[in-house]
C-alpha atoms as a PDB file:
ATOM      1  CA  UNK A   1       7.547 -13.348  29.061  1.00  0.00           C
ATOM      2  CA  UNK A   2       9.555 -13.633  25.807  1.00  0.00           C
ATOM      3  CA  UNK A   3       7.744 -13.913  22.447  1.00  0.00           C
ATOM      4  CA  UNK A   4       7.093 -17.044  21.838  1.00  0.00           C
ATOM      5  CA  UNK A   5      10.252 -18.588  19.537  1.00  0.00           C
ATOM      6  CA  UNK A   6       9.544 -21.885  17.612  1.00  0.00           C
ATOM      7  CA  UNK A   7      13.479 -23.241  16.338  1.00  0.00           C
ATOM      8  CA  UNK A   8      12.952 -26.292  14.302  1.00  0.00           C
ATOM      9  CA  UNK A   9      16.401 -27.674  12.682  1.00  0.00           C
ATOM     10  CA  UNK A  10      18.500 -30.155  11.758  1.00  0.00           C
ATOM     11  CA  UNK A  11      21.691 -29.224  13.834  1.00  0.00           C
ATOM     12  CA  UNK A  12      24.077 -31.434  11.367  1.00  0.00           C
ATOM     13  CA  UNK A  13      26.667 -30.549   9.210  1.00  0.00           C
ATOM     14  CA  UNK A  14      27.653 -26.718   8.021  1.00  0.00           C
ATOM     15  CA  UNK A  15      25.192 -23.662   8.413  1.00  0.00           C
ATOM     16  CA  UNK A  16      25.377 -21.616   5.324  1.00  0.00           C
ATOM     17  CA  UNK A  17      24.268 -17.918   5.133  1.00  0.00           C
ATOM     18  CA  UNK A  18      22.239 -15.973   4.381  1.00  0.00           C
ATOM     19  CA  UNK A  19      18.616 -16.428   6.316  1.00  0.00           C
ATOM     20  CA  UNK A  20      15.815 -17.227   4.091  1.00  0.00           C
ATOM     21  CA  UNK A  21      12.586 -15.413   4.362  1.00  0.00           C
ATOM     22  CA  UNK A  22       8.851 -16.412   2.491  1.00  0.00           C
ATOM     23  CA  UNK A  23       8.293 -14.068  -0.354  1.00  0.00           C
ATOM     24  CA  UNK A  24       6.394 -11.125   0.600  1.00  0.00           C
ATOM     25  CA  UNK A  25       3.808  -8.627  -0.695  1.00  0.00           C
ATOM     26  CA  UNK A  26       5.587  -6.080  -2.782  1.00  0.00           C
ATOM     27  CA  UNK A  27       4.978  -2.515  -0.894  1.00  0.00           C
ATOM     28  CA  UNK A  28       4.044  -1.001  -4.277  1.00  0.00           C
ATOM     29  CA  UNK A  29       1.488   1.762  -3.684  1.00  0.00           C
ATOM     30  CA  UNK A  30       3.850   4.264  -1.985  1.00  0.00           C
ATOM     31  CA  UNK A  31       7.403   3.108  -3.393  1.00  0.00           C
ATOM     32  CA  UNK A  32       5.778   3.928  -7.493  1.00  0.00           C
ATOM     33  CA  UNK A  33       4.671   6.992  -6.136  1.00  0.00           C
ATOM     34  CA  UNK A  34       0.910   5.402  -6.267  1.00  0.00           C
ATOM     35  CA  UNK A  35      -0.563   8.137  -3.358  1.00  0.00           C
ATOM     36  CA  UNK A  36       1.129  11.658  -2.494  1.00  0.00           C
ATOM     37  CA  UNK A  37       3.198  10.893   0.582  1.00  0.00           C
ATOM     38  CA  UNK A  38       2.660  13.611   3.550  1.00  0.00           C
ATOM     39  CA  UNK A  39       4.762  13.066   6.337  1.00  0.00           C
ATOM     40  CA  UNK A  40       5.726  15.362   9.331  1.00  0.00           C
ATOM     41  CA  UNK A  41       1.966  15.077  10.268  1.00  0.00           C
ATOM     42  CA  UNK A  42       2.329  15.338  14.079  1.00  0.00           C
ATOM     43  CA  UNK A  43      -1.791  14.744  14.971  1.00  0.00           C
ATOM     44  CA  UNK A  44      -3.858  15.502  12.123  1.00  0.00           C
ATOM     45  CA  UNK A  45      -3.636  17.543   8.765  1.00  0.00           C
ATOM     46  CA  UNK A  46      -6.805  19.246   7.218  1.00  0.00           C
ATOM     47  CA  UNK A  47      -7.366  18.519   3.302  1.00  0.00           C
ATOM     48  CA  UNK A  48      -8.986  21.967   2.225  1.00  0.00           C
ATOM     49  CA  UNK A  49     -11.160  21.576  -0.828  1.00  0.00           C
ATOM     50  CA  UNK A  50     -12.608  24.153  -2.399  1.00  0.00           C
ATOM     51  CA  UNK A  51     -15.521  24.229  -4.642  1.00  0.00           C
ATOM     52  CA  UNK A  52     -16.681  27.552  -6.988  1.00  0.00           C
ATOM     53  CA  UNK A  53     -20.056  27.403  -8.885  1.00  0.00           C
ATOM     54  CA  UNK A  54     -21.414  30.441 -11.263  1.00  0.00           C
ATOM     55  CA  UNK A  55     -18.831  33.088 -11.554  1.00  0.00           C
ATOM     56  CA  UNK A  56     -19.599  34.139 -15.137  1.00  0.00           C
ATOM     57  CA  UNK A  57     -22.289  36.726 -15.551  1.00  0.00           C
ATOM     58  CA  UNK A  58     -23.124  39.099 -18.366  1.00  0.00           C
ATOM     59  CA  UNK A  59     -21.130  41.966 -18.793  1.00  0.00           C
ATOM     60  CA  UNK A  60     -21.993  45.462 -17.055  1.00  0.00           C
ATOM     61  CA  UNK A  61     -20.781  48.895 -15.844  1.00  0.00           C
ATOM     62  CA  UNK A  62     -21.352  47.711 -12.483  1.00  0.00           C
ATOM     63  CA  UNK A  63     -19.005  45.368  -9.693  1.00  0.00           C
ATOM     64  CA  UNK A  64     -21.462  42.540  -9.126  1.00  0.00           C
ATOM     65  CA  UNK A  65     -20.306  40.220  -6.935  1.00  0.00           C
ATOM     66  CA  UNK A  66     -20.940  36.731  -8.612  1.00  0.00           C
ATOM     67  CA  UNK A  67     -20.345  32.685  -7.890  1.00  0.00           C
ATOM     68  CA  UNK A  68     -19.944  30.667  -4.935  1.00  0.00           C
ATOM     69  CA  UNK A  69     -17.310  29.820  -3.258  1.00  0.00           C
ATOM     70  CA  UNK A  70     -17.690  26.709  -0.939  1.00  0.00           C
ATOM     71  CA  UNK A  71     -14.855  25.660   1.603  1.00  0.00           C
ATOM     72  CA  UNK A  72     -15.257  22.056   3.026  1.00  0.00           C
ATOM     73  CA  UNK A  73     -12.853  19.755   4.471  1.00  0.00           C
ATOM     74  CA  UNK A  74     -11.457  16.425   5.063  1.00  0.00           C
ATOM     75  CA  UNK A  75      -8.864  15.266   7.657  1.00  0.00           C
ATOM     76  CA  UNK A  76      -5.898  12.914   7.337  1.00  0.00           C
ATOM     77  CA  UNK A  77      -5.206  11.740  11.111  1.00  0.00           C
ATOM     78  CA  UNK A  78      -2.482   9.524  11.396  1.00  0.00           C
ATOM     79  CA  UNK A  79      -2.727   6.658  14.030  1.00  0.00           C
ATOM     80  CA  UNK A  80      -0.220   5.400  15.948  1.00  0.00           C
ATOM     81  CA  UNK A  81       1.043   1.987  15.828  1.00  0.00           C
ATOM     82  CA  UNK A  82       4.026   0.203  17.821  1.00  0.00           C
ATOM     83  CA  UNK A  83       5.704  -3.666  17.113  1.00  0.00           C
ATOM     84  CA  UNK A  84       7.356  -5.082  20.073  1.00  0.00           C
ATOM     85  CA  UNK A  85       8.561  -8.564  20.618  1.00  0.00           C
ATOM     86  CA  UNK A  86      11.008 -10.118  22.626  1.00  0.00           C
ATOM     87  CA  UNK A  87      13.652 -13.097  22.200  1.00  0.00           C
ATOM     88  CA  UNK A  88      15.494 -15.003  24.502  1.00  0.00           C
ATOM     89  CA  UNK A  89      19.056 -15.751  24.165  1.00  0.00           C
ATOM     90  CA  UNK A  90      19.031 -18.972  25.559  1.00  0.00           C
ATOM     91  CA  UNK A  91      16.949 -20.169  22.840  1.00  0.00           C
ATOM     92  CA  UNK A  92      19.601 -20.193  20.315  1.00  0.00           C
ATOM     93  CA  UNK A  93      22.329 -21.604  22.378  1.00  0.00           C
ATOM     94  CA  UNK A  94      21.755 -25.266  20.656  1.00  0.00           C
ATOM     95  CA  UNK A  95      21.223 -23.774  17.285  1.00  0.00           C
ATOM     96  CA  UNK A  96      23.347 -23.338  13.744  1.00  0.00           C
ATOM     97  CA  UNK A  97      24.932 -19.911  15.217  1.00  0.00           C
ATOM     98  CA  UNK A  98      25.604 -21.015  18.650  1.00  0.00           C
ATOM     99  CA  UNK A  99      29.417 -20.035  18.245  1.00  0.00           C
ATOM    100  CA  UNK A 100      28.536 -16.720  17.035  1.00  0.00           C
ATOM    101  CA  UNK A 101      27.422 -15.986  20.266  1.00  0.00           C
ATOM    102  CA  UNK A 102      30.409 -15.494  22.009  1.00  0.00           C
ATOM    103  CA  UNK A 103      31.936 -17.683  24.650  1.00  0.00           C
ATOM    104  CA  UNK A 104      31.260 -16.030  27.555  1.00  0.00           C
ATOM    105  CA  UNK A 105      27.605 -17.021  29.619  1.00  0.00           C
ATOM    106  CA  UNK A 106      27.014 -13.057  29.156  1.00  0.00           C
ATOM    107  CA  UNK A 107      26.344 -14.042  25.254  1.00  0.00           C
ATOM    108  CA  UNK A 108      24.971 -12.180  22.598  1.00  0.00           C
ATOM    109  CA  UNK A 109      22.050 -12.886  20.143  1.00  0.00           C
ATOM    110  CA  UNK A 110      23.549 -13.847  17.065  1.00  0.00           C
ATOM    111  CA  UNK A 111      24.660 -11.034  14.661  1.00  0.00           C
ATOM    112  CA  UNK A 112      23.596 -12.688  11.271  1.00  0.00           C
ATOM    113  CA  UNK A 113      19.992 -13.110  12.936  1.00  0.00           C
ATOM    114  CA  UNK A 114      19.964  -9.903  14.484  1.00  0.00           C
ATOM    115  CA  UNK A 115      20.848  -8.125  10.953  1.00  0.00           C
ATOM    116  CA  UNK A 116      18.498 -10.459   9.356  1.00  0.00           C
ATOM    117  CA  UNK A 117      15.428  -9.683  11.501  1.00  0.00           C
ATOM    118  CA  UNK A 118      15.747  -5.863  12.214  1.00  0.00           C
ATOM    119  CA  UNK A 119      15.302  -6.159   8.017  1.00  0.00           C
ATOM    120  CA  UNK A 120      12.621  -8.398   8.132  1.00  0.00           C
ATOM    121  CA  UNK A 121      10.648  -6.822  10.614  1.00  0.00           C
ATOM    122  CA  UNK A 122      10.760  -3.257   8.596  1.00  0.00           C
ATOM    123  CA  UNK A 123       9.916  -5.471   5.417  1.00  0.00           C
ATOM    124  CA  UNK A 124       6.764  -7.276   7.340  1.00  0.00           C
ATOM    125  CA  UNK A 125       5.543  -3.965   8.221  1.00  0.00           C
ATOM    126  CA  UNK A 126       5.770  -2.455   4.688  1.00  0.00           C
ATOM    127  CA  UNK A 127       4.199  -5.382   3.158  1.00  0.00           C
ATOM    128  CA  UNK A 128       1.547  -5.526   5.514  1.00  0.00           C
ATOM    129  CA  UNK A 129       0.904  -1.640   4.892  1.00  0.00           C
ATOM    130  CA  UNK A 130       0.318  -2.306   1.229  1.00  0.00           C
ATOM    131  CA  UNK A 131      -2.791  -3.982   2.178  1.00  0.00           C
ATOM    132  CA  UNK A 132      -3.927  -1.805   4.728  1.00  0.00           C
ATOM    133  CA  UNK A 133      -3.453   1.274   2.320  1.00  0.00           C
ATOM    134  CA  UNK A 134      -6.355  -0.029   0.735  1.00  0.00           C
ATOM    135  CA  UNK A 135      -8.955  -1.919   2.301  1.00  0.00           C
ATOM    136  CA  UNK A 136      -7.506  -1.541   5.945  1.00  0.00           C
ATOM    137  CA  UNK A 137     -10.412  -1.218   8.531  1.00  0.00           C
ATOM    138  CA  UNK A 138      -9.620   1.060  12.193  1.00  0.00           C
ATOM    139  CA  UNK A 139     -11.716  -0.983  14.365  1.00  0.00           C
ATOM    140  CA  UNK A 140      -9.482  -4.469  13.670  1.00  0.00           C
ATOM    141  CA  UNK A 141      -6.245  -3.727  15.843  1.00  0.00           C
ATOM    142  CA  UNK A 142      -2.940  -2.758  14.360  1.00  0.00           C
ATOM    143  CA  UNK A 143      -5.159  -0.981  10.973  1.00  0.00           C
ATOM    144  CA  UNK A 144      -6.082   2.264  10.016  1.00  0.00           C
ATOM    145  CA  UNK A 145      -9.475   2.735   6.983  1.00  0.00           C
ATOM    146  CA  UNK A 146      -7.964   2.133   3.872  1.00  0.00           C
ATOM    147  CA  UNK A 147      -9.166   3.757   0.432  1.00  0.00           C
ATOM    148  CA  UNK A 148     -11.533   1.448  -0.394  1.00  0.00           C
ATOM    149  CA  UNK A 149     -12.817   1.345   2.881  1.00  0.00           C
ATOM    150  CA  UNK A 150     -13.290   4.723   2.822  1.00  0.00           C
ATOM    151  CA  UNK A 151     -14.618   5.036  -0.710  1.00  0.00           C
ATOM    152  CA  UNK A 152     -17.194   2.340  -0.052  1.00  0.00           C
ATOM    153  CA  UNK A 153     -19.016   4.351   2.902  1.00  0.00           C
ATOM    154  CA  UNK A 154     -18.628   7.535   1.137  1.00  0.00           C
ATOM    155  CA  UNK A 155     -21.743   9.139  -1.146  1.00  0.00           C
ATOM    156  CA  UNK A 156     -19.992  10.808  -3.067  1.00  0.00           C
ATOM    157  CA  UNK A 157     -17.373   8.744  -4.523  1.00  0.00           C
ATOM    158  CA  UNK A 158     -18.845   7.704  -8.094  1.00  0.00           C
ATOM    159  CA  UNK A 159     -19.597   3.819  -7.623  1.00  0.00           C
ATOM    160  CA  UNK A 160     -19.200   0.884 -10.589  1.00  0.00           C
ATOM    161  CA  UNK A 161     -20.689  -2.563  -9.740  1.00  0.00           C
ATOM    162  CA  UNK A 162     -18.213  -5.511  -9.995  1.00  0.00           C
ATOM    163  CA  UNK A 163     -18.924  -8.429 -12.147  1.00  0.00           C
ATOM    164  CA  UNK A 164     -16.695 -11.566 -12.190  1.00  0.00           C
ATOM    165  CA  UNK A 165     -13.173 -10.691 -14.315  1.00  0.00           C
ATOM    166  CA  UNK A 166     -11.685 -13.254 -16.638  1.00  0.00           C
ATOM    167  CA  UNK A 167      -9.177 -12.025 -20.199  1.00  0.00           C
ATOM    168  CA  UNK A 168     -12.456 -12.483 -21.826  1.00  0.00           C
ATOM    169  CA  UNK A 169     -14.301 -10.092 -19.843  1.00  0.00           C
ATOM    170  CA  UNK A 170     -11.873  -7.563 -18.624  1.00  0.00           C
ATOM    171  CA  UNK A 171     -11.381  -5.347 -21.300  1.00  0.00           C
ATOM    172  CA  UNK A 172     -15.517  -4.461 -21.181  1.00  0.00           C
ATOM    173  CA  UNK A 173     -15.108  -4.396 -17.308  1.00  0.00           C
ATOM    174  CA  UNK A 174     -12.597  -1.558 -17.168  1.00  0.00           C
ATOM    175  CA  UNK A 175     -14.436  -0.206 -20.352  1.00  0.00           C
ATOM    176  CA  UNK A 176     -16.930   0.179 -17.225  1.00  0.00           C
ATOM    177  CA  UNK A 177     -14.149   2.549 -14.719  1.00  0.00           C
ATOM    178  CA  UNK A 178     -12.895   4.680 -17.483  1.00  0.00           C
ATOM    179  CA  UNK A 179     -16.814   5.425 -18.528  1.00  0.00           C
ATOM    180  CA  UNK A 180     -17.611   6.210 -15.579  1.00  0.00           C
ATOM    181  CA  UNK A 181     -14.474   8.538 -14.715  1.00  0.00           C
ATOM    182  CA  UNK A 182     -15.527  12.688 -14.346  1.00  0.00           C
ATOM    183  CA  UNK A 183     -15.080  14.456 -17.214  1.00  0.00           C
ATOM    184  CA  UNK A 184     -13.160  16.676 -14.912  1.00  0.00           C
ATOM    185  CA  UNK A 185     -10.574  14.882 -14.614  1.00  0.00           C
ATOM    186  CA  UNK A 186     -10.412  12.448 -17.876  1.00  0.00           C
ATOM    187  CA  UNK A 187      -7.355  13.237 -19.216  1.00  0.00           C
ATOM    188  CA  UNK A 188      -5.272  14.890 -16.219  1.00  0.00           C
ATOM    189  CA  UNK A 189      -1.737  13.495 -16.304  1.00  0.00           C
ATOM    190  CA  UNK A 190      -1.809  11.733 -12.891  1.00  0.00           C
ATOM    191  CA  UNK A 191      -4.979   9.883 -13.439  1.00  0.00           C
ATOM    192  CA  UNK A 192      -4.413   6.249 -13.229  1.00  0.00           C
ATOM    193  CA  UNK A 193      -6.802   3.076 -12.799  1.00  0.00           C
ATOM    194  CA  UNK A 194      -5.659   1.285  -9.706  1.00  0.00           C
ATOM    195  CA  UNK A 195      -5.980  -2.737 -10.536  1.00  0.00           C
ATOM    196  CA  UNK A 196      -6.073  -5.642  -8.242  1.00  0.00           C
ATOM    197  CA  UNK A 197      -3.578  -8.315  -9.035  1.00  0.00           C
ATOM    198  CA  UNK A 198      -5.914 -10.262 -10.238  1.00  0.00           C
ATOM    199  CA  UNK A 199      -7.477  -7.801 -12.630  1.00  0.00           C
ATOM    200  CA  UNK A 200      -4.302  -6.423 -13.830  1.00  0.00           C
ATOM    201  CA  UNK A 201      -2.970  -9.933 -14.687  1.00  0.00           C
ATOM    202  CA  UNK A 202      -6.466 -10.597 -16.767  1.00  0.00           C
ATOM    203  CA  UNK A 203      -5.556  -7.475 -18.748  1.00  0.00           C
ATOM    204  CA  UNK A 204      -2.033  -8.352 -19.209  1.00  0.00           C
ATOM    205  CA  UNK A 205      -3.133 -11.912 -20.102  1.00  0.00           C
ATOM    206  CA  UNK A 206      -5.816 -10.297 -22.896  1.00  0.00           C
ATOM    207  CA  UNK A 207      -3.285  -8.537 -24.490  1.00  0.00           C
ATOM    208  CA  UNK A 208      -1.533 -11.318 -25.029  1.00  0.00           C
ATOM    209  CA  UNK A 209      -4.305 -12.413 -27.445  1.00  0.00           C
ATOM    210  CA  UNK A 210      -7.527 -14.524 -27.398  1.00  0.00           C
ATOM    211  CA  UNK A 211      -8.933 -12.549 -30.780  1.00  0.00           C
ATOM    212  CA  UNK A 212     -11.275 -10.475 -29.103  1.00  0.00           C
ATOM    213  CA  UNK A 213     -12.220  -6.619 -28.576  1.00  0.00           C
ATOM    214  CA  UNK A 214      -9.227  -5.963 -31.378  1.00  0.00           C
ATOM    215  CA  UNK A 215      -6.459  -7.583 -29.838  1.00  0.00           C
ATOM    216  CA  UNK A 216      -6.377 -10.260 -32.415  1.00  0.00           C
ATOM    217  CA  UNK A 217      -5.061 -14.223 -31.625  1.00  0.00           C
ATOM    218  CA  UNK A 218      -1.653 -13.295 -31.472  1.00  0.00           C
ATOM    219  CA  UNK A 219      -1.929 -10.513 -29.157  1.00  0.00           C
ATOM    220  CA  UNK A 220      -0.290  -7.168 -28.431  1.00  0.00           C
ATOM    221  CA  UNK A 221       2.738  -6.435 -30.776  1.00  0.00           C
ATOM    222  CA  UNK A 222       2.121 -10.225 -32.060  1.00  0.00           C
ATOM    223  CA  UNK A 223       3.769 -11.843 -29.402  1.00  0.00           C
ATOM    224  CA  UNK A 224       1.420 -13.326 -27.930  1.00  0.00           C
ATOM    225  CA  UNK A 225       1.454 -14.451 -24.265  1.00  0.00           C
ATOM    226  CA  UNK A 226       5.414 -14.437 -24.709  1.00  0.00           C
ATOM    227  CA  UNK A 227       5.691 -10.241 -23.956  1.00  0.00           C
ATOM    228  CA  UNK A 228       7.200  -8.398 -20.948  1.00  0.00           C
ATOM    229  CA  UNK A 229       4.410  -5.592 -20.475  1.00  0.00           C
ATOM    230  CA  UNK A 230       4.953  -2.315 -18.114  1.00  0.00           C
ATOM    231  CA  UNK A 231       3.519   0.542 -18.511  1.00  0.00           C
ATOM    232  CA  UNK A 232       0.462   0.021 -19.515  1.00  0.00           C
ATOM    233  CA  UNK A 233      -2.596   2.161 -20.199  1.00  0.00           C
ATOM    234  CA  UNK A 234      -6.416   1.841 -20.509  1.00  0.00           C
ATOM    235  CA  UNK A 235      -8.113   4.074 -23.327  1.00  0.00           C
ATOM    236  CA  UNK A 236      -5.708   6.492 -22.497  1.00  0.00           C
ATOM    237  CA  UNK A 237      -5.375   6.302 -18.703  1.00  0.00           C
ATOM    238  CA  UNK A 238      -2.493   4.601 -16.844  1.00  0.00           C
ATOM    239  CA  UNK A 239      -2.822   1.512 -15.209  1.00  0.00           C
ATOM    240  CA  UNK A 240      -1.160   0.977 -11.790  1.00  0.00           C
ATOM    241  CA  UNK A 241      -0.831  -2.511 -10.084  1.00  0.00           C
ATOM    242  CA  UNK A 242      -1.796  -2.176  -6.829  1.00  0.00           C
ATOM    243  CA  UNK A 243      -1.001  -5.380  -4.736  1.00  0.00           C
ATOM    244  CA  UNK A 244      -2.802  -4.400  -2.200  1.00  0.00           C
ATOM    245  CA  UNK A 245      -5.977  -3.895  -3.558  1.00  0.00           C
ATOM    246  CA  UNK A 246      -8.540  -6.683  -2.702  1.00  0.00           C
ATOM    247  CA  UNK A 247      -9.381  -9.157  -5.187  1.00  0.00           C
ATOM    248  CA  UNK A 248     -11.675  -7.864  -7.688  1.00  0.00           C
ATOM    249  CA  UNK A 249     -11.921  -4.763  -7.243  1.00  0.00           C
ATOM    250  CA  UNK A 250     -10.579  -1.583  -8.765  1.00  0.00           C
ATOM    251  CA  UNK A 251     -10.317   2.128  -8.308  1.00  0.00           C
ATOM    252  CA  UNK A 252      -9.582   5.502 -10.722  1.00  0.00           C
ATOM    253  CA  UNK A 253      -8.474   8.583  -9.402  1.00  0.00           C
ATOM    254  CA  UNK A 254      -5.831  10.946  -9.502  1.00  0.00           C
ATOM    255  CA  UNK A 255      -2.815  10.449  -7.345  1.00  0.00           C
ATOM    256  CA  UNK A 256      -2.951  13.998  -6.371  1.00  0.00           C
ATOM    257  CA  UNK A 257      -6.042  13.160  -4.745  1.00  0.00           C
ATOM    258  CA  UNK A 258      -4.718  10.205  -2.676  1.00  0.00           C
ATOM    259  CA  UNK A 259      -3.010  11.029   0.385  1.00  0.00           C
ATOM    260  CA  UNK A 260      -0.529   8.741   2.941  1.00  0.00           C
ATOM    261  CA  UNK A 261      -0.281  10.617   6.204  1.00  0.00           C
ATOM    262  CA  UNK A 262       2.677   9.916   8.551  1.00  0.00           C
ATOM    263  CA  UNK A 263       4.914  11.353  10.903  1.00  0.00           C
ATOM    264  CA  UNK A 264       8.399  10.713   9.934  1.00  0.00           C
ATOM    265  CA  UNK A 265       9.373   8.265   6.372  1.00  0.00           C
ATOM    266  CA  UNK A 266      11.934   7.155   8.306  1.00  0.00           C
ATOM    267  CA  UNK A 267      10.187   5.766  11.389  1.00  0.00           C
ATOM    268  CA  UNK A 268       9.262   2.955   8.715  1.00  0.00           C
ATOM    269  CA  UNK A 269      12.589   1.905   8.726  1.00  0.00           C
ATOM    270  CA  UNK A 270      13.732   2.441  11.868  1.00  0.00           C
ATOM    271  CA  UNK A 271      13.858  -0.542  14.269  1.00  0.00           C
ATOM    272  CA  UNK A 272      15.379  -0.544  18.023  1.00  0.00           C
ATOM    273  CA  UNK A 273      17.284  -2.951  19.554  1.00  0.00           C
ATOM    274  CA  UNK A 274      17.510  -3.467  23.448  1.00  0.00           C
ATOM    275  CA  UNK A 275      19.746  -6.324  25.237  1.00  0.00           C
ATOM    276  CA  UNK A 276      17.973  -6.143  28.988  1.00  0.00           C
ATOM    277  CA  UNK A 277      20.607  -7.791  29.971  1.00  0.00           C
ATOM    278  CA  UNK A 278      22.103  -4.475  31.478  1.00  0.00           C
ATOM    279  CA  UNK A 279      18.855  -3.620  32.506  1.00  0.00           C
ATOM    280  CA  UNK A 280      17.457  -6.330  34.420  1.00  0.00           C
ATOM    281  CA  UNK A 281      19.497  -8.613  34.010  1.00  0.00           C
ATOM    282  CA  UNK A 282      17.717 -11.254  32.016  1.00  0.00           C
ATOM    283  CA  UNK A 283      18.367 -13.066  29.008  1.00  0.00           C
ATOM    284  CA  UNK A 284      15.901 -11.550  26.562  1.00  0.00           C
ATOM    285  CA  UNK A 285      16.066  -8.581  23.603  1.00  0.00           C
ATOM    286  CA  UNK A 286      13.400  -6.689  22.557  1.00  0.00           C
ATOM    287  CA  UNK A 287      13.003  -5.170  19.664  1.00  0.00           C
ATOM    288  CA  UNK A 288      10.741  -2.386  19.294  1.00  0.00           C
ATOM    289  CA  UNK A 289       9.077  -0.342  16.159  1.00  0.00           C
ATOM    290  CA  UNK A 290       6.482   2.477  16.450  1.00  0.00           C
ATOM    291  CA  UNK A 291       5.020   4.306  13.264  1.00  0.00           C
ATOM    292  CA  UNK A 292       1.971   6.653  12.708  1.00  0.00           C
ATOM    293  CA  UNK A 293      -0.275   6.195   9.134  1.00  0.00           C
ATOM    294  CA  UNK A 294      -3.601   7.000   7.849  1.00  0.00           C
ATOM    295  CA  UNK A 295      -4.589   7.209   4.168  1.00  0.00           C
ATOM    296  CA  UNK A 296      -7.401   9.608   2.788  1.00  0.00           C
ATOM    297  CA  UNK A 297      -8.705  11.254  -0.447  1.00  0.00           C
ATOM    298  CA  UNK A 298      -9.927  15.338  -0.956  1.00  0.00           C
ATOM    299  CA  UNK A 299     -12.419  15.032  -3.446  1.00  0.00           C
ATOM    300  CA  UNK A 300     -15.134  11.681  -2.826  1.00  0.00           C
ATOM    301  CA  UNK A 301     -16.656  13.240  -6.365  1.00  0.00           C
ATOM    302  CA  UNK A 302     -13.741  12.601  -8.718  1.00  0.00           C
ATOM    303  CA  UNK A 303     -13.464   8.788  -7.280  1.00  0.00           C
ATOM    304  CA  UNK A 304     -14.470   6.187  -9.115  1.00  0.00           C
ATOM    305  CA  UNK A 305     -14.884   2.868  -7.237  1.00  0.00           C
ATOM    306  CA  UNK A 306     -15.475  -0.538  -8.992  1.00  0.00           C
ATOM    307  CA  UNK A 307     -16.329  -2.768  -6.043  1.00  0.00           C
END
């Protein structure tokens, strides 16, 4: 049975290229180098962490062994995923790109539509990923635990209640993250507060001015709401747009600590194309995608959630 294909047009007058797709969700998190990418993980990969507590002593004449030295783990296990649908041929025989098709009964799927949808479908997956890198949940199909997902059941990640987010109120709510942030790792170079679109377009939107917490009416650099801001930092710590992020909520951590687990990069991109027509002699062609992914984090302790 072919995937179900719904082809509503107007078949009048001259068909003008190229295909025209809905905007979608930018894949942000791993193409700004949000997470530290591992691929070639063929099962699972073990995140060693290890911990060391006491090693300075007083001085003596004597080797004293000193200190702890605690080895613990976490595991990044990629899970397997696969896209396959199927099209019928015969469904675009009445359609704009009918002549494209060849003359022959032994026709062809259109070219333009083939290009255009062995693109799409790697840009649907990437998009959808950018969601799932966050607040993805394993036991809804097609979904692996995101970070927040994983941060929220975790003990040890350092938790900062949510309150509702305006321009007015954003500047004391990420006051809240960066206070909250270990003092072992305020400061490191790859430390970056991870913002919601909604959040980050609050902050943006109080440094355009609303004179309050120092800004003044006119905003950052006096421009008021007429700026292009990138870049941007928090007391000191970078601020990264993640569009994946649920809706009010926010996370800080270092990117060295945030891990995307795959097998190959390229299996993201990588879409197959198969005309049965060779095969069993039907009409249809299937196209077919399979990917592995998992997200995870070393240290729960130098996490700061704001959920």
């Amino acid at each position: 049975m072919a995937t179900t294909t719904n082809i509503t047009t107007t078949y009048a007058g001259e068909f003008a290229l190229p295909y025209l797709q809905a905007a979608l969700l930018n894949p942000s998190t791993i193409r700004n180098g949000g997470v530290t990418v591992k691929p070639n993980v063929k099962y699972k990969q073990v995140l060693k962490k290890v911990a060391m507590t006491d090693l300075i002593k007083d001085g003596s004449c004597d080797f004293t062994a000193t200190g702890t030295v605690t080895l613990t783990e976490n595991i990044l296990e990629p899970k397997e995923f696969q896209v396959n649908y199927q099209l019928c041929k015969s469904d675009f025989r009445d359609d704009w790109e009918a002549i494209s098709m060849g003359l022959s009964a032994h026709d062809n799927l259109p070219p333009n539509f083939q290009s255009f949808i062995i693109a799409k479908t790697a840009a649907e997956i990437a998009a959808a990923n950018e969601t799932i890198i966050w607040s993805g949940d394993k036991t809804n199909p097609g979904e692996y635990d995101g970070l927040v997902t994983l941060a929220t059941a975790d003990a040890t990640v350092v938790d900062v209640a949510a309150a509702a987010v305006s321009s007015a109120t954003i500047v004391a709510e990420l006051g809240k993250i960066v206070d909250a942030i270990p003092a072992t790792i305020f400061g490191k170079e790859d430390l970056h507060l991870y913002l919601s679109s909604n959040m980050y377009r609050a902050y943006v939107r109080a440094l355009g001015g609303f004179g309050a917490a120092g800004v003044g009416a006119n905003g950052y650099d006096n421009k008021g709401n007429n700026q292009q801001l990138g870049g941007l930092y928090f007391d000191g710590v970078k601020v990264f747009l993640a569009e994946g992020m649920p809706a009010g909520k926010a996370m800080a951590a270092q990117t060295s600590n945030l891990f995307f687990g795959t097998s190959l990069m390229s299996d993201w991109n990588e879409v197959k194309v198969l005309d049965m027509a060779d095969l069993d002699g039907s009409q249809n062609v299937r196209f077919v995608m399979r990917y592995t992914a998992a997200v995870q984090y070393a240290y729960g302790s130098e996490v700061v959630l704001y959920s």
